[in-house]
N, C-alpha and C. Protein backbone atom coordinates (compact mmCIF):
# COMPACT_ATOMS: atom_id res chain seq x y z
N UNK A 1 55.46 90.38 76.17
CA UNK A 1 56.30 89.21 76.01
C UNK A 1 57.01 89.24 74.65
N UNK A 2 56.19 89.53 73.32
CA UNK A 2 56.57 89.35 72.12
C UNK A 2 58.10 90.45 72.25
N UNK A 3 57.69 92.05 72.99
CA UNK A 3 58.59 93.01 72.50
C UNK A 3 59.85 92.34 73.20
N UNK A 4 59.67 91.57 74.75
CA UNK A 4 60.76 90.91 75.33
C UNK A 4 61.98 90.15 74.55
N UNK A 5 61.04 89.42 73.47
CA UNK A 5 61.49 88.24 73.06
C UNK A 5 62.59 88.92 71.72
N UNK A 6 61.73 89.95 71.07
CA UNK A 6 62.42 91.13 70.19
C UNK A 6 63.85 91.53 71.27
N UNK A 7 63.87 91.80 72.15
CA UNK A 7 64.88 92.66 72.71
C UNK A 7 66.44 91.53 72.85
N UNK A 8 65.86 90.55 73.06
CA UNK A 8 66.54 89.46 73.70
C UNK A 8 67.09 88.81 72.61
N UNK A 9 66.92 88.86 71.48
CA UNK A 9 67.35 88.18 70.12
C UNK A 9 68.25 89.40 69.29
N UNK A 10 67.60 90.93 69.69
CA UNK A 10 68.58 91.85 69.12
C UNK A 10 69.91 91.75 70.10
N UNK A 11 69.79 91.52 71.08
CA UNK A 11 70.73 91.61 71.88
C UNK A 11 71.75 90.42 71.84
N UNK A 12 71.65 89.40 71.10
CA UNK A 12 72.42 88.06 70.69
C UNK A 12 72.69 88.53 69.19
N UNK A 13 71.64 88.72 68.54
CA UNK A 13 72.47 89.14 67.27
C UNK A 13 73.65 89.94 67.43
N UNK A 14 73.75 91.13 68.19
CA UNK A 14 74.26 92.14 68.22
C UNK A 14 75.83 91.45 69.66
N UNK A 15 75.62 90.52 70.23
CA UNK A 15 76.86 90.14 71.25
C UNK A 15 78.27 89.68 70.64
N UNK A 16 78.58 89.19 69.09
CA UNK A 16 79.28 89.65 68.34
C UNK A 16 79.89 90.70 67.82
N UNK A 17 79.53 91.98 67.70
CA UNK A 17 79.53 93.10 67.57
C UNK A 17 80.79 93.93 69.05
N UNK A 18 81.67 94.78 68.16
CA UNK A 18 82.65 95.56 69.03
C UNK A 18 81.71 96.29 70.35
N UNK A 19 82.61 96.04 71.49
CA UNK A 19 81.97 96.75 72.44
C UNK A 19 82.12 98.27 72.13
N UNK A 20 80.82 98.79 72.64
CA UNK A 20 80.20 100.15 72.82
C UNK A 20 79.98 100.74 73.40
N UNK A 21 81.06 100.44 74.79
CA UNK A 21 81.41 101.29 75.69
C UNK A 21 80.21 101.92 76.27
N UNK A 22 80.19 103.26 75.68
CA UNK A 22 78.86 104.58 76.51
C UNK A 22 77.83 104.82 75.09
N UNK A 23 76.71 104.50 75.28
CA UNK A 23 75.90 105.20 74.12
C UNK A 23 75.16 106.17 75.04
N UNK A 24 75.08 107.88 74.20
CA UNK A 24 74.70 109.01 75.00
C UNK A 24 73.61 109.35 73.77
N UNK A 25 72.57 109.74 74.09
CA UNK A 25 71.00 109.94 73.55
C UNK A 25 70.52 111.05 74.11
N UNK A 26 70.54 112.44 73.53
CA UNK A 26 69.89 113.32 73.33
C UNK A 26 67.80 112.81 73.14
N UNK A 27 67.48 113.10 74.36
CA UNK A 27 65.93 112.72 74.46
C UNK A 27 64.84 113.97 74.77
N UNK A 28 63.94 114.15 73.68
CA UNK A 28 63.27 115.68 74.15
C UNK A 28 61.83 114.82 74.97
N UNK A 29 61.05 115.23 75.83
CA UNK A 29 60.11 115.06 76.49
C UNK A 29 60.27 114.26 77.42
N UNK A 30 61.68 114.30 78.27
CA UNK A 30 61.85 113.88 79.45
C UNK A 30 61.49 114.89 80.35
N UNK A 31 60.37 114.95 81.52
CA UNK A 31 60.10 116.00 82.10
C UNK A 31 60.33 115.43 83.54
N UNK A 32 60.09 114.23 83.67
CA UNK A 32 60.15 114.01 85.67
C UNK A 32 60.44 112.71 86.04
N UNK A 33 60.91 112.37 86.84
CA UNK A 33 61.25 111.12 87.46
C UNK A 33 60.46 110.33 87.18
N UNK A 34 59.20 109.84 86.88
CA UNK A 34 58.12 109.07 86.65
C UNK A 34 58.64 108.79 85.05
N UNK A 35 59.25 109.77 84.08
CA UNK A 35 59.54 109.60 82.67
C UNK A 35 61.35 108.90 82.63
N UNK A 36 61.86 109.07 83.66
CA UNK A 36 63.46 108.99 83.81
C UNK A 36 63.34 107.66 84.00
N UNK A 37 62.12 107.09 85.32
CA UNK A 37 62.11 105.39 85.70
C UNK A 37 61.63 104.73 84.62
N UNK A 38 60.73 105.31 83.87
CA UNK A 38 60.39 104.24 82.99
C UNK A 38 61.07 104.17 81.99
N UNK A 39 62.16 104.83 81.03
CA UNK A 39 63.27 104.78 80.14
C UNK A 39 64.24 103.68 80.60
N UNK A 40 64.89 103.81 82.29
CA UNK A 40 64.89 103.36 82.68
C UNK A 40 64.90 101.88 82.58
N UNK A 41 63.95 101.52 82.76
CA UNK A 41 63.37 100.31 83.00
C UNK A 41 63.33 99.67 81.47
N UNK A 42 62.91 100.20 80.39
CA UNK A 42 62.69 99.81 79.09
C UNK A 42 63.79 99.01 79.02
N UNK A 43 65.10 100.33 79.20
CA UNK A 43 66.23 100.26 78.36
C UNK A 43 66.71 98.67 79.36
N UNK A 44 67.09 98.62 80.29
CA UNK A 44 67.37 97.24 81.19
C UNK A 44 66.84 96.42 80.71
N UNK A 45 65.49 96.07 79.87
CA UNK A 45 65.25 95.00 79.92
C UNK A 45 65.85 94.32 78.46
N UNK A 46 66.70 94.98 77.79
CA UNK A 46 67.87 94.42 76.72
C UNK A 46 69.11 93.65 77.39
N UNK A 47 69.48 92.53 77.02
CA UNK A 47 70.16 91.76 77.29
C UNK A 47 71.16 92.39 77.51
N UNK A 48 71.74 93.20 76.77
CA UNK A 48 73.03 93.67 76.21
C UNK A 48 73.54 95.32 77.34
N UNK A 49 72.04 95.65 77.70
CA UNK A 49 72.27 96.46 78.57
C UNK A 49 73.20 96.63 80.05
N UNK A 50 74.27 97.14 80.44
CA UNK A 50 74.70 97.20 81.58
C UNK A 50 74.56 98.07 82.50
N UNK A 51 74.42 99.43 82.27
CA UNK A 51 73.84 100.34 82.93
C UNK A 51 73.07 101.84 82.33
N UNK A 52 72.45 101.98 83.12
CA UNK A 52 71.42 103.48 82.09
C UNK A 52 71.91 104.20 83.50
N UNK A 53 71.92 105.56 82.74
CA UNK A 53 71.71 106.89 83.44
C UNK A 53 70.72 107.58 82.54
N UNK A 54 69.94 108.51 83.87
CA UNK A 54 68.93 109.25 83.08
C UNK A 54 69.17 110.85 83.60
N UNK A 55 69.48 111.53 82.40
CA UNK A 55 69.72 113.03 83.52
C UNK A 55 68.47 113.80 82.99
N UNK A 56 67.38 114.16 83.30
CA UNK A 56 66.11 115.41 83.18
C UNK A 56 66.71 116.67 82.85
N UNK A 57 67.72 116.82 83.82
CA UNK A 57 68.41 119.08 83.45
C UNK A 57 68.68 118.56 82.34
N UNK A 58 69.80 117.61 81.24
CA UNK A 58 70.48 117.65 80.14
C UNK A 58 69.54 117.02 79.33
N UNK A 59 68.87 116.48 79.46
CA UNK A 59 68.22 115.70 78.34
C UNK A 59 68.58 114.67 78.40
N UNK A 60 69.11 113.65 78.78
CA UNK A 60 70.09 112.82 78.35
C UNK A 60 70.21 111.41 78.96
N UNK A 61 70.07 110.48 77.83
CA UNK A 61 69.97 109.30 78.24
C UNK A 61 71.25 108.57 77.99
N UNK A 62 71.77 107.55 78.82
CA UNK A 62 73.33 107.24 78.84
C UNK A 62 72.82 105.66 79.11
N UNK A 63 73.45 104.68 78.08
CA UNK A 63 73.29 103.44 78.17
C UNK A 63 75.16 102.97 77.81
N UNK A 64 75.09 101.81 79.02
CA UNK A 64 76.93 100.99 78.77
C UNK A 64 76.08 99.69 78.32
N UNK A 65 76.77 98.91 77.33
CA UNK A 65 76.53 97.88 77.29
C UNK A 65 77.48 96.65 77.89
N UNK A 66 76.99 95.56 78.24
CA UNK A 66 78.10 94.66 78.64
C UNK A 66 78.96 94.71 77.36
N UNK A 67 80.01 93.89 78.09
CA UNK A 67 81.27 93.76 77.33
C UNK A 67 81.50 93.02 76.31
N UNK A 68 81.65 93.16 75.01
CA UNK A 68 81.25 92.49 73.67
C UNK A 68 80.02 92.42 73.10
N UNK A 69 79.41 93.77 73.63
CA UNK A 69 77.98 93.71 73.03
C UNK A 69 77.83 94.77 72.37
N UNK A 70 77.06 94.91 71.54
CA UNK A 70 76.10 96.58 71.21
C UNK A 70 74.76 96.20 71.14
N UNK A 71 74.47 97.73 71.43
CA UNK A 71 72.63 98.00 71.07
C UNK A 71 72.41 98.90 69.79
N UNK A 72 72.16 98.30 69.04
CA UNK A 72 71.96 98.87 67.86
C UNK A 72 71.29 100.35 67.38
N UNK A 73 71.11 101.77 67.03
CA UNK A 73 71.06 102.60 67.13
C UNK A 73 69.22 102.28 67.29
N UNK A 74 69.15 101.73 65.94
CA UNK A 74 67.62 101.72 65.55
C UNK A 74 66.47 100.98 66.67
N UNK A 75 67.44 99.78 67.78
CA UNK A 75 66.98 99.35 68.75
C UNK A 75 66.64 100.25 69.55
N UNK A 76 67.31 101.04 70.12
CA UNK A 76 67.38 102.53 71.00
C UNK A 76 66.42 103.19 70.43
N UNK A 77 66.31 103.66 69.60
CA UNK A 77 65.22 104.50 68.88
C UNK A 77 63.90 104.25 69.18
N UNK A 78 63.85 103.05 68.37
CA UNK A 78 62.31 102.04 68.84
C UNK A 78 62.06 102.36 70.04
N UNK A 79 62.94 101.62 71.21
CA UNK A 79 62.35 101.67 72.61
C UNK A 79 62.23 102.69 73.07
N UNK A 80 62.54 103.87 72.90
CA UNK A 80 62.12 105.25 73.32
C UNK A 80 61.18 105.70 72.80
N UNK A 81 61.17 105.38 71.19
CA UNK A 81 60.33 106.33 70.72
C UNK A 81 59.14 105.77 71.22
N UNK A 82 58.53 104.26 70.97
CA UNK A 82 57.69 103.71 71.69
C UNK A 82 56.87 104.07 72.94
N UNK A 83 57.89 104.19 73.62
CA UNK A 83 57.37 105.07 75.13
C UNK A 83 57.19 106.35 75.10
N UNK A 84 57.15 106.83 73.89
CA UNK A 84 56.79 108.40 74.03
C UNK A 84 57.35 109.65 74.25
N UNK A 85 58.77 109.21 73.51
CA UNK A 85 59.78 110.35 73.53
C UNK A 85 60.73 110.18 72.39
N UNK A 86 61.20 111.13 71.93
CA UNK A 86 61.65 111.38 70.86
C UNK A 86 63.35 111.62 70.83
N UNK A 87 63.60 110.87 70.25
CA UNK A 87 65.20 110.78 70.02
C UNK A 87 66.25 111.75 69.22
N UNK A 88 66.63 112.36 69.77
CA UNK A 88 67.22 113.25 68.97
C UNK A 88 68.51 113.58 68.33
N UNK A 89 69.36 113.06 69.39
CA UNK A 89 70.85 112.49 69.08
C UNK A 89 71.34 111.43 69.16
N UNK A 90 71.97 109.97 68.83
CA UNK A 90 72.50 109.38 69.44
C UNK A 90 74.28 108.98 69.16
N UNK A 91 75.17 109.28 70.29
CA UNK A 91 76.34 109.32 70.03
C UNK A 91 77.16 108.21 71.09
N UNK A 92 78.16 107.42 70.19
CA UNK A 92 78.89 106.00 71.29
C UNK A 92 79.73 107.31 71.33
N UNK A 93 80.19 107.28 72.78
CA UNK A 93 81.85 107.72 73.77
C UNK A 93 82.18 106.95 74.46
N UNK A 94 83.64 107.42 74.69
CA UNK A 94 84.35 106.19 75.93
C UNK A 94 84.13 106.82 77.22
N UNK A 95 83.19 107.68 77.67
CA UNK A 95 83.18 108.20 78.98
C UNK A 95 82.41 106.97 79.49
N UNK A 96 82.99 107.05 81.10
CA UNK A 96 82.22 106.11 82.04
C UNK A 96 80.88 106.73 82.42
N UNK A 97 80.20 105.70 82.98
CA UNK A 97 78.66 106.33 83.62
C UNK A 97 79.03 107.07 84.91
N UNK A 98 80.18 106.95 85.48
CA UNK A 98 80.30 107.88 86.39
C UNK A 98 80.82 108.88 86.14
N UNK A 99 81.22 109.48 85.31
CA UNK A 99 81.80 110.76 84.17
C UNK A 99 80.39 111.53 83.90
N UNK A 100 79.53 110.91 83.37
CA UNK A 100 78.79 111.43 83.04
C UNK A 100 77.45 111.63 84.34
N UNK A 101 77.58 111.08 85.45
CA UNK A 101 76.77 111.23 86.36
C UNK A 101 77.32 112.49 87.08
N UNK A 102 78.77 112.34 87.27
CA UNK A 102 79.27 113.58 88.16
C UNK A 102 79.06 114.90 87.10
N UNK A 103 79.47 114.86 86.00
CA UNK A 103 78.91 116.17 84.72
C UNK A 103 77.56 116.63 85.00
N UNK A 104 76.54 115.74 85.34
CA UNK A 104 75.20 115.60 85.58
C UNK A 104 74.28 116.62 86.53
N UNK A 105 75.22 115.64 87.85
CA UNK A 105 75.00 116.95 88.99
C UNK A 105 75.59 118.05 89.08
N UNK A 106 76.98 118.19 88.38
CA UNK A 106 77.37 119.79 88.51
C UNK A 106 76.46 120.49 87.67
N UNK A 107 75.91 119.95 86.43
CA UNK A 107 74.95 120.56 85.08
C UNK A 107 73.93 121.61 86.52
N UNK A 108 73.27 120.09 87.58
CA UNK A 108 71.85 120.29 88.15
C UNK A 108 72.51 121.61 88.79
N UNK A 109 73.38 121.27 89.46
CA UNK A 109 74.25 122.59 90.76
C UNK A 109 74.07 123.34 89.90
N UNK A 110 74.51 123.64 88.90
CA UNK A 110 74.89 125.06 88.44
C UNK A 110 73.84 125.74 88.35
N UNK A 111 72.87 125.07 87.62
CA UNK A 111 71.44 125.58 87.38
C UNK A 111 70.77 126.08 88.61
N UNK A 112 71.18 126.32 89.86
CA UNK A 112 69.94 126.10 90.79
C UNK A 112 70.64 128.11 91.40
């Protein structure tokens, strides 16, 4: 409840703040769908959150925030690192989540 209440107050501080479009997060110890749902799930429960992608082949965690919001780098950090994975890059782009989902599966295609 307490970390809820944390998420939900960064996420009002921060709804002032220029929108931030795509934040893309380089994440090492993503290994399987069981680690993808629960990032997942963390990252949603920020106010400010609009959509996550999780790709396993790239590493790579992809958060949009609603519109006139940001998530603060160090917020992102926390909630990952928390859950047990380690942050390694984090970079705002203007690519859409569907840019980066279709990049995603060609990454998986290619690999196979």
């Amino acid at each position: 409840m307490h970390k809820k209440l944390l998420l939900a107050l960064a996420g009002l501080l921060a709804a002032g703040a220029a929108s931030a479009a795509t934040i893309e997060m380089k994440v090492h110890g993503l290994v399987c769908g069981f680690c993808a749902q629960g990032i997942e799930k963390i990252l949603r429960e920020n106010p400010a959150t609009d959509g996550v992608i999780v790709s396993l082949e790239n590493k790579l965690v992809v958060v949009t925030t609603r519109q006139g919001t940001d998530i603060p780098d160090a917020d992102l950090t926390r909630a990952i690192t928390e859950a047990g994975y380690c942050v390694k890059s984090i970079t705002r782009t203007s690519r859409t989540l569907e840019q980066v989902r279709k990049e995603s599966l060609q990454a998986a295609n290619n690999a196979k």
